[in-house]
Each structure stands twice: as C-alpha cells, then as structure tokens.
PDB file of N, CA and C in Angstrom:
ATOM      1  N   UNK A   1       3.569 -53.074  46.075  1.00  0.00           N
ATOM      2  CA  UNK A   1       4.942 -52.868  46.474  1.00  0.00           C
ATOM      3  C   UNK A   1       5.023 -51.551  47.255  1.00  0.00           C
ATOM      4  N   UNK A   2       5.761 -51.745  48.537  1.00  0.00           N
ATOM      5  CA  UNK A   2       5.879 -50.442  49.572  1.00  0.00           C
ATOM      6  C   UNK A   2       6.870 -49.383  49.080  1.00  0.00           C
ATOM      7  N   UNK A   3       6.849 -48.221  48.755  1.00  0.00           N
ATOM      8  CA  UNK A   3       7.786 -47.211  49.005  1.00  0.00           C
ATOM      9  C   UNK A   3       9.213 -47.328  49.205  1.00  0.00           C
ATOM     10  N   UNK A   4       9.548 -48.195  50.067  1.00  0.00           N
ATOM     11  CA  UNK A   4      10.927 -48.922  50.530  1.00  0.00           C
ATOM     12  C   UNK A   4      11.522 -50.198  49.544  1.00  0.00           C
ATOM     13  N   UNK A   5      10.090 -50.718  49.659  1.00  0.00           N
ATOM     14  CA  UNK A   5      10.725 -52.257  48.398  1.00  0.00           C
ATOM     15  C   UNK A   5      11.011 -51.470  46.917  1.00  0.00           C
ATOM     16  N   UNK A   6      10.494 -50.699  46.406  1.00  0.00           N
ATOM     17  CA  UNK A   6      10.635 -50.266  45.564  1.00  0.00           C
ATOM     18  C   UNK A   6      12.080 -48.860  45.619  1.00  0.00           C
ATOM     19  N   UNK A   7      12.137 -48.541  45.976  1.00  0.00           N
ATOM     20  CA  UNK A   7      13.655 -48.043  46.238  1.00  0.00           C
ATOM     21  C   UNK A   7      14.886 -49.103  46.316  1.00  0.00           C
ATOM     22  N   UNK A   8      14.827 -50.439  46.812  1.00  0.00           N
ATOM     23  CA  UNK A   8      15.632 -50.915  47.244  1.00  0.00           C
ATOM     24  C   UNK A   8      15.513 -51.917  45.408  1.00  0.00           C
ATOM     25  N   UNK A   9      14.313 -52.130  45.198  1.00  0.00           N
ATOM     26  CA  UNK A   9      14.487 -52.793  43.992  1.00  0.00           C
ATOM     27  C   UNK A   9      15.421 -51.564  43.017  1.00  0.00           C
ATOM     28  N   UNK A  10      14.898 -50.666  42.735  1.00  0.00           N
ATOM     29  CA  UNK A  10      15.350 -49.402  41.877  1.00  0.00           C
ATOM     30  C   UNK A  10      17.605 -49.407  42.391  1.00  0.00           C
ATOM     31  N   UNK A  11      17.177 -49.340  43.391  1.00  0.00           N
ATOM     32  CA  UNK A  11      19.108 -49.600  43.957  1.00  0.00           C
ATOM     33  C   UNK A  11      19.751 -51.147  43.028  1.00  0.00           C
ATOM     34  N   UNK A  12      19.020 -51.720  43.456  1.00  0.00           N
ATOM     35  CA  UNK A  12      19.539 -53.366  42.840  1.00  0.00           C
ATOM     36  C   UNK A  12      19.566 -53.277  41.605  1.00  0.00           C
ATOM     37  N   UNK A  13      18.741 -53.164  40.686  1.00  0.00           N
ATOM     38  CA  UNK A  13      18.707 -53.149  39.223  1.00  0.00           C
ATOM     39  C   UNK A  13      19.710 -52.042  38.685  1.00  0.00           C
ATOM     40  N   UNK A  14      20.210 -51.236  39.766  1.00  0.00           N
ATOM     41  CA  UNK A  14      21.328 -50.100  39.268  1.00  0.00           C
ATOM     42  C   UNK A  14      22.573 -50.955  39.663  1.00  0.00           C
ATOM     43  N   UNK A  15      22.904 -51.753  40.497  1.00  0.00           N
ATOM     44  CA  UNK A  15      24.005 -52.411  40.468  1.00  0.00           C
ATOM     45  C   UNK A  15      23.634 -53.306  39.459  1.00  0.00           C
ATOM     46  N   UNK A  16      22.925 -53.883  39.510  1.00  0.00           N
ATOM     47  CA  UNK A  16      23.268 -54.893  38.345  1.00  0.00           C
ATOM     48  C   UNK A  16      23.705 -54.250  36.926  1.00  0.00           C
ATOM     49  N   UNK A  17      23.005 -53.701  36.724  1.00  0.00           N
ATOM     50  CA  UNK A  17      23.316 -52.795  35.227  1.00  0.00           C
ATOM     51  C   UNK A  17      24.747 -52.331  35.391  1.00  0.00           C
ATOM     52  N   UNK A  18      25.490 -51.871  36.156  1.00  0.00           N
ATOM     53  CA  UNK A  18      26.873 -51.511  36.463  1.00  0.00           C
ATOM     54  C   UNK A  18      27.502 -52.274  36.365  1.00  0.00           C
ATOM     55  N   UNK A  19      27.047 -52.842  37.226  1.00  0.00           N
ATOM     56  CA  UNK A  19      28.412 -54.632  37.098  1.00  0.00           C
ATOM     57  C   UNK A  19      28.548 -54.994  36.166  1.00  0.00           C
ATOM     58  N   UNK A  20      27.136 -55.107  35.316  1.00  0.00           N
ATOM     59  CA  UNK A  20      27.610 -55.927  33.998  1.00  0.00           C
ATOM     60  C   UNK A  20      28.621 -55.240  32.765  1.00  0.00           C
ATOM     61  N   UNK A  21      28.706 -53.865  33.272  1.00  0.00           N
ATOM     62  CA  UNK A  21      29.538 -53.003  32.732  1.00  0.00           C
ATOM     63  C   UNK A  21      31.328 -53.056  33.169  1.00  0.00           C
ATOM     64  N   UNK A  22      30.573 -53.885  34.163  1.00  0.00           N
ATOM     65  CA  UNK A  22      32.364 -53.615  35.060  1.00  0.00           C
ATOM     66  C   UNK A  22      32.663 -52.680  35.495  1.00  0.00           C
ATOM     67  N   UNK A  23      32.151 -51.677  36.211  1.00  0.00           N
ATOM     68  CA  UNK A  23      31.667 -50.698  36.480  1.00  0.00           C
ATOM     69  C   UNK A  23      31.507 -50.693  38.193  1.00  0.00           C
ATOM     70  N   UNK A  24      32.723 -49.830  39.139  1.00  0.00           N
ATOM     71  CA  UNK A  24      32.441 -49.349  40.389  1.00  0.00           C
ATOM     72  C   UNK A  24      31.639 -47.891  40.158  1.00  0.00           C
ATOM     73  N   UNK A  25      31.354 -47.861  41.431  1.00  0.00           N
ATOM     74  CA  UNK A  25      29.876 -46.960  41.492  1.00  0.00           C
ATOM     75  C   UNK A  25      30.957 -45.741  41.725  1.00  0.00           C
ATOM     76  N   UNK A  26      32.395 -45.697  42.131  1.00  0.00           N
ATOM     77  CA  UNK A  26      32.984 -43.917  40.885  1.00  0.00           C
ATOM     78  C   UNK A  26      33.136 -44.213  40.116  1.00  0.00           C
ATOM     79  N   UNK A  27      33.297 -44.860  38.957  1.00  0.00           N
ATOM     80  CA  UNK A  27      32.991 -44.826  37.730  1.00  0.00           C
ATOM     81  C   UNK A  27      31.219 -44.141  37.515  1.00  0.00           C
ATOM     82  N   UNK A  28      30.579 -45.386  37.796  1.00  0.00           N
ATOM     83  CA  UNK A  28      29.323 -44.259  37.641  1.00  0.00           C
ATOM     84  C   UNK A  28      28.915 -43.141  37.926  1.00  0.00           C
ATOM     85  N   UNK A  29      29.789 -42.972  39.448  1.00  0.00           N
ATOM     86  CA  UNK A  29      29.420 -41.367  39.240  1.00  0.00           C
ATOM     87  C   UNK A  29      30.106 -40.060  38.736  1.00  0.00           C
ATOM     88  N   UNK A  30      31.190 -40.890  38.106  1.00  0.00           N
ATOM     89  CA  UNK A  30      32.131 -39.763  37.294  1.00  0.00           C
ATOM     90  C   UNK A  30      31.429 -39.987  36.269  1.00  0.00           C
ATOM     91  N   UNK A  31      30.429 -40.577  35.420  1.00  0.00           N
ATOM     92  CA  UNK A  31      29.696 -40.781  34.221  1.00  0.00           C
ATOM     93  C   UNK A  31      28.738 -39.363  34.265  1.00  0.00           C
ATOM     94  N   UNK A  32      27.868 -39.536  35.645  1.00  0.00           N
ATOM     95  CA  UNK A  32      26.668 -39.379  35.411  1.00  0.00           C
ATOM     96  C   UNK A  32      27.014 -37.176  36.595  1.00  0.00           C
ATOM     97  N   UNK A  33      28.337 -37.441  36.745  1.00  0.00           N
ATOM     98  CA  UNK A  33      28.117 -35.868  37.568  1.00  0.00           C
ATOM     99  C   UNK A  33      28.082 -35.929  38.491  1.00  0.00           C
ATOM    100  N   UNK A  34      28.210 -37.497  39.605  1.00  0.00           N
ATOM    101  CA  UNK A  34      27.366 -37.289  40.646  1.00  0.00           C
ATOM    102  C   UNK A  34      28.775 -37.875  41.939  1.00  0.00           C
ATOM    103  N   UNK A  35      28.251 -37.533  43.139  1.00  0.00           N
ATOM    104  CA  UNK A  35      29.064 -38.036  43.899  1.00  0.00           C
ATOM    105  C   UNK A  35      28.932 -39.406  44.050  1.00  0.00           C
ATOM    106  N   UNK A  36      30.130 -39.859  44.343  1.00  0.00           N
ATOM    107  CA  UNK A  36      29.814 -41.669  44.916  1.00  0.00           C
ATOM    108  C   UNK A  36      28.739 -41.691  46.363  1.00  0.00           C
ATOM    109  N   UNK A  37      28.888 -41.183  46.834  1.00  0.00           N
ATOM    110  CA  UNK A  37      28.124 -41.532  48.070  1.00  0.00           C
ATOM    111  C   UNK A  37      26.902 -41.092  47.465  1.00  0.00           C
ATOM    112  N   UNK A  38      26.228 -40.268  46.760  1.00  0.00           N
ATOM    113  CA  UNK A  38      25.099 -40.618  46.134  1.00  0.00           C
ATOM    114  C   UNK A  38      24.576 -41.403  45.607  1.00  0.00           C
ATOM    115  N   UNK A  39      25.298 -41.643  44.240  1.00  0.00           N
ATOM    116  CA  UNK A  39      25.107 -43.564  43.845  1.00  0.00           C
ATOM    117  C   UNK A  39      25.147 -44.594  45.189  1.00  0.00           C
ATOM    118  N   UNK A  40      25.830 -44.381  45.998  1.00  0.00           N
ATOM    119  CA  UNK A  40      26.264 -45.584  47.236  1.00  0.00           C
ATOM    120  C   UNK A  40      24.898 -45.394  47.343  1.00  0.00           C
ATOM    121  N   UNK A  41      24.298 -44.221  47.788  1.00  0.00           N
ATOM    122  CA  UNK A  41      22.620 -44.336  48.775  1.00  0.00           C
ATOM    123  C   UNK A  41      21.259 -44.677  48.124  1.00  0.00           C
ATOM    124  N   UNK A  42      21.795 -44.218  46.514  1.00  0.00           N
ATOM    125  CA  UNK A  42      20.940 -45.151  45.758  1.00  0.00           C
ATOM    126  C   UNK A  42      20.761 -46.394  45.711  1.00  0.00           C
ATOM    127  N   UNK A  43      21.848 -46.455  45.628  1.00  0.00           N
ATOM    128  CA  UNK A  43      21.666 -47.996  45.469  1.00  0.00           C
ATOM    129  C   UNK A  43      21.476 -49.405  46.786  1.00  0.00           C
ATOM    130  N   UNK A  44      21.684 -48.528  47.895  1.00  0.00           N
ATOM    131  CA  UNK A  44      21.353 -48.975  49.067  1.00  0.00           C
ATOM    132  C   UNK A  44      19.991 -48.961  49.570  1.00  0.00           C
ATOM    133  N   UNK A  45      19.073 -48.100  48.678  1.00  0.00           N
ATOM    134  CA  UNK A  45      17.785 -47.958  48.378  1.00  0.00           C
ATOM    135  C   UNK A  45      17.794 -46.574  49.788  1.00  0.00           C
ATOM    136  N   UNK A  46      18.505 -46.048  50.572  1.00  0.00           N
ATOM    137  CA  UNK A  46      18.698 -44.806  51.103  1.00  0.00           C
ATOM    138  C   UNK A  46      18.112 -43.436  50.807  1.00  0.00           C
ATOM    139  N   UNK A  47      17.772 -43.732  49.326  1.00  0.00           N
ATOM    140  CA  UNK A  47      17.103 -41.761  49.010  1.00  0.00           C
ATOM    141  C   UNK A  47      16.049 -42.394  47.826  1.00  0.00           C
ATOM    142  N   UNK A  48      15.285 -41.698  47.706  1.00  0.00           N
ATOM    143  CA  UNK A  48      14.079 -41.704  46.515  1.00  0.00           C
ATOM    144  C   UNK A  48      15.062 -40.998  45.439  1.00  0.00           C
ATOM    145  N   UNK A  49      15.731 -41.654  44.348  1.00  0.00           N
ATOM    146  CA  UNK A  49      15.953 -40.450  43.575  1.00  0.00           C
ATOM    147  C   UNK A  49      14.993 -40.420  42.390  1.00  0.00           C
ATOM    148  N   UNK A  50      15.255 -38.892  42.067  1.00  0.00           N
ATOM    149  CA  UNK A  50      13.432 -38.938  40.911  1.00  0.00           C
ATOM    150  C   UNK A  50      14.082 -38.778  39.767  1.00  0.00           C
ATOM    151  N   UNK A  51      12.693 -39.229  38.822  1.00  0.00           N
ATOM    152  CA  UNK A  51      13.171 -39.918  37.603  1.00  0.00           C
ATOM    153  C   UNK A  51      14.117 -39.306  37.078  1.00  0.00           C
ATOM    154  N   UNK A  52      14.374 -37.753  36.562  1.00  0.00           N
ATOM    155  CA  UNK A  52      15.599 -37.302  36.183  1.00  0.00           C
ATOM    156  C   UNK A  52      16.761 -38.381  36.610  1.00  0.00           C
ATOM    157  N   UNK A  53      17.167 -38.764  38.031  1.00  0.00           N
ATOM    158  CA  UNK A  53      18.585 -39.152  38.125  1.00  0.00           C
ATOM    159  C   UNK A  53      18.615 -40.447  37.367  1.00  0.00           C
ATOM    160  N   UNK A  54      17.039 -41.084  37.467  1.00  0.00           N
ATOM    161  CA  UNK A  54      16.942 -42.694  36.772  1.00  0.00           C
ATOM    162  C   UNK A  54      17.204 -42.641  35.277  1.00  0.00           C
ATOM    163  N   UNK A  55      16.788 -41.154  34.993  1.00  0.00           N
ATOM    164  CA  UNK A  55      16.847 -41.179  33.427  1.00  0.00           C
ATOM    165  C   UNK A  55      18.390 -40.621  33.092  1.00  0.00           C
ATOM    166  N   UNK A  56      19.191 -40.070  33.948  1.00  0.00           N
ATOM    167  CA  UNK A  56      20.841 -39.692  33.582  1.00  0.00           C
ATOM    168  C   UNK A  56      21.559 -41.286  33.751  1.00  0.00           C
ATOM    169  N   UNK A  57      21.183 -41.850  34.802  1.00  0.00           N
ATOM    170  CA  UNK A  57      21.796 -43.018  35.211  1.00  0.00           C
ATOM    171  C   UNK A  57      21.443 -44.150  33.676  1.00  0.00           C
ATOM    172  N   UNK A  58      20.599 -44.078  33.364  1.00  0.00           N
ATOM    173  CA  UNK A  58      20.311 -45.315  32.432  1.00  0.00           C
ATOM    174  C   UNK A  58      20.940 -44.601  31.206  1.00  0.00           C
ATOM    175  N   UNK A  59      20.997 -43.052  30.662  1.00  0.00           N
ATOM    176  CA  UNK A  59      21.746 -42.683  29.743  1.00  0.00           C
ATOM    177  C   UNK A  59      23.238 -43.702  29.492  1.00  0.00           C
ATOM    178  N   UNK A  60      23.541 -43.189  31.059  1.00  0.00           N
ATOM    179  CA  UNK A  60      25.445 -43.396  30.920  1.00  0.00           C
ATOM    180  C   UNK A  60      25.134 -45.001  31.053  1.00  0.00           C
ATOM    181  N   UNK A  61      24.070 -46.015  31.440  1.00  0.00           N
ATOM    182  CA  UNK A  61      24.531 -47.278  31.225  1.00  0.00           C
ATOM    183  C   UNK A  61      23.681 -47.734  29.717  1.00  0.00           C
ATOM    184  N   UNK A  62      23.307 -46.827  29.011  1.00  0.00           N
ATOM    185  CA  UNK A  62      22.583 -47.394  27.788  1.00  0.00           C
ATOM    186  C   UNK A  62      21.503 -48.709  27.852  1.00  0.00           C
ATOM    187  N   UNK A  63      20.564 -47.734  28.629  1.00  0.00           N
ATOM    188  CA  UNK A  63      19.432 -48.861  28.748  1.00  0.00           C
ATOM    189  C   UNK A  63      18.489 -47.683  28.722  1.00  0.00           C
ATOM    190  N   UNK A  64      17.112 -47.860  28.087  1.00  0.00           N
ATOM    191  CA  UNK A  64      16.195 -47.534  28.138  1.00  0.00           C
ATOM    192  C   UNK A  64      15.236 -47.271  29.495  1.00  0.00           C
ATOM    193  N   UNK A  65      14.703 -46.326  29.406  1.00  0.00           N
ATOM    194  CA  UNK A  65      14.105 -46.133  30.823  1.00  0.00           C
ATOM    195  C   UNK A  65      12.640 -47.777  31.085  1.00  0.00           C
ATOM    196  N   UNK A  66      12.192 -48.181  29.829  1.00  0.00           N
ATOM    197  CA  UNK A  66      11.626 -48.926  29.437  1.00  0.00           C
ATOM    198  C   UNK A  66      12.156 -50.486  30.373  1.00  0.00           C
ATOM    199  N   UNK A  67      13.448 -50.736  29.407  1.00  0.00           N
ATOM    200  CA  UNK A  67      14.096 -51.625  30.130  1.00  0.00           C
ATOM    201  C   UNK A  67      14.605 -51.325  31.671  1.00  0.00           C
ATOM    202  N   UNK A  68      15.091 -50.591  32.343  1.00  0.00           N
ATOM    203  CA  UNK A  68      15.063 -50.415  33.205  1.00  0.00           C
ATOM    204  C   UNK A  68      14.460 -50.811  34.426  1.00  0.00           C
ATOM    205  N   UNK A  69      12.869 -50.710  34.092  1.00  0.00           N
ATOM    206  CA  UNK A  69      11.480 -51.140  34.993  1.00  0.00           C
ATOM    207  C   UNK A  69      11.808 -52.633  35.049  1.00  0.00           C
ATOM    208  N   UNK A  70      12.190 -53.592  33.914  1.00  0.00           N
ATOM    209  CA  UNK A  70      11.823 -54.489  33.946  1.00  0.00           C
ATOM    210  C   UNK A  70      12.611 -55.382  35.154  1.00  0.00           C
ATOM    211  N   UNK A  71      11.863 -55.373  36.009  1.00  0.00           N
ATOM    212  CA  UNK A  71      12.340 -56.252  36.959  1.00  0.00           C
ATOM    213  C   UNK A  71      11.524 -57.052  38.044  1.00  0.00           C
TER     214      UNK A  71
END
C-alpha cells in the first residue's frame, strides 16, 4: 500500500467511525481541540497526521487504536 492509499484509507475509516456516531467533522473537532478544516484534510487523506492525532481522534470516538487499523 502507497503512502497516499494509506492516508486516504486512514481519512475513510475516520468518517466512518464519526458517522456512526452521528457526528459532523465540528463536532469532532470540538471533541478532539482541533480545527474543522483539519479533520476536513484528514479525512480527505490531504495531510499525514501522526499517530498522536490518530490516537486523540480514536480517544473522542472510543475505539481502540487496535480497532482502528482494522480495515
């Protein structure tokens, strides 16, 4: 998996986890500290964010960094 597919997977599996929360991405980023247009570029697969943000982001959606990967 390229650098890019894997960002863009890492973006997708963060919307999904949101949605199923019911959850717009300001909501998530009033969770997690962060601006919306940050979450937006995450999840557009736009920026590498490193594990810290993966590991604040899965805090506020209560998933394991474990579960997380699985995709």
């Amino acid at each position: 998996m390229s650098k890019e597919q894997l960002k863009k997977k890492v973006g997708q599996r963060i919307v999904e986890l949101r949605s199923q929360k019911g959850w717009s991405q300001s909501d998530l980023a009033r969770e997690c500290n962060k601006d919306r247009q940050a979450i937006e570029k995450i999840e557009n697969g736009k920026v590498n964010p490193t594990i810290f943000t993966i590991s604040e982001i899965c805090k506020v959606l209560k998933v394991s960094l474990s579960d997380f990967f699985k995709f």
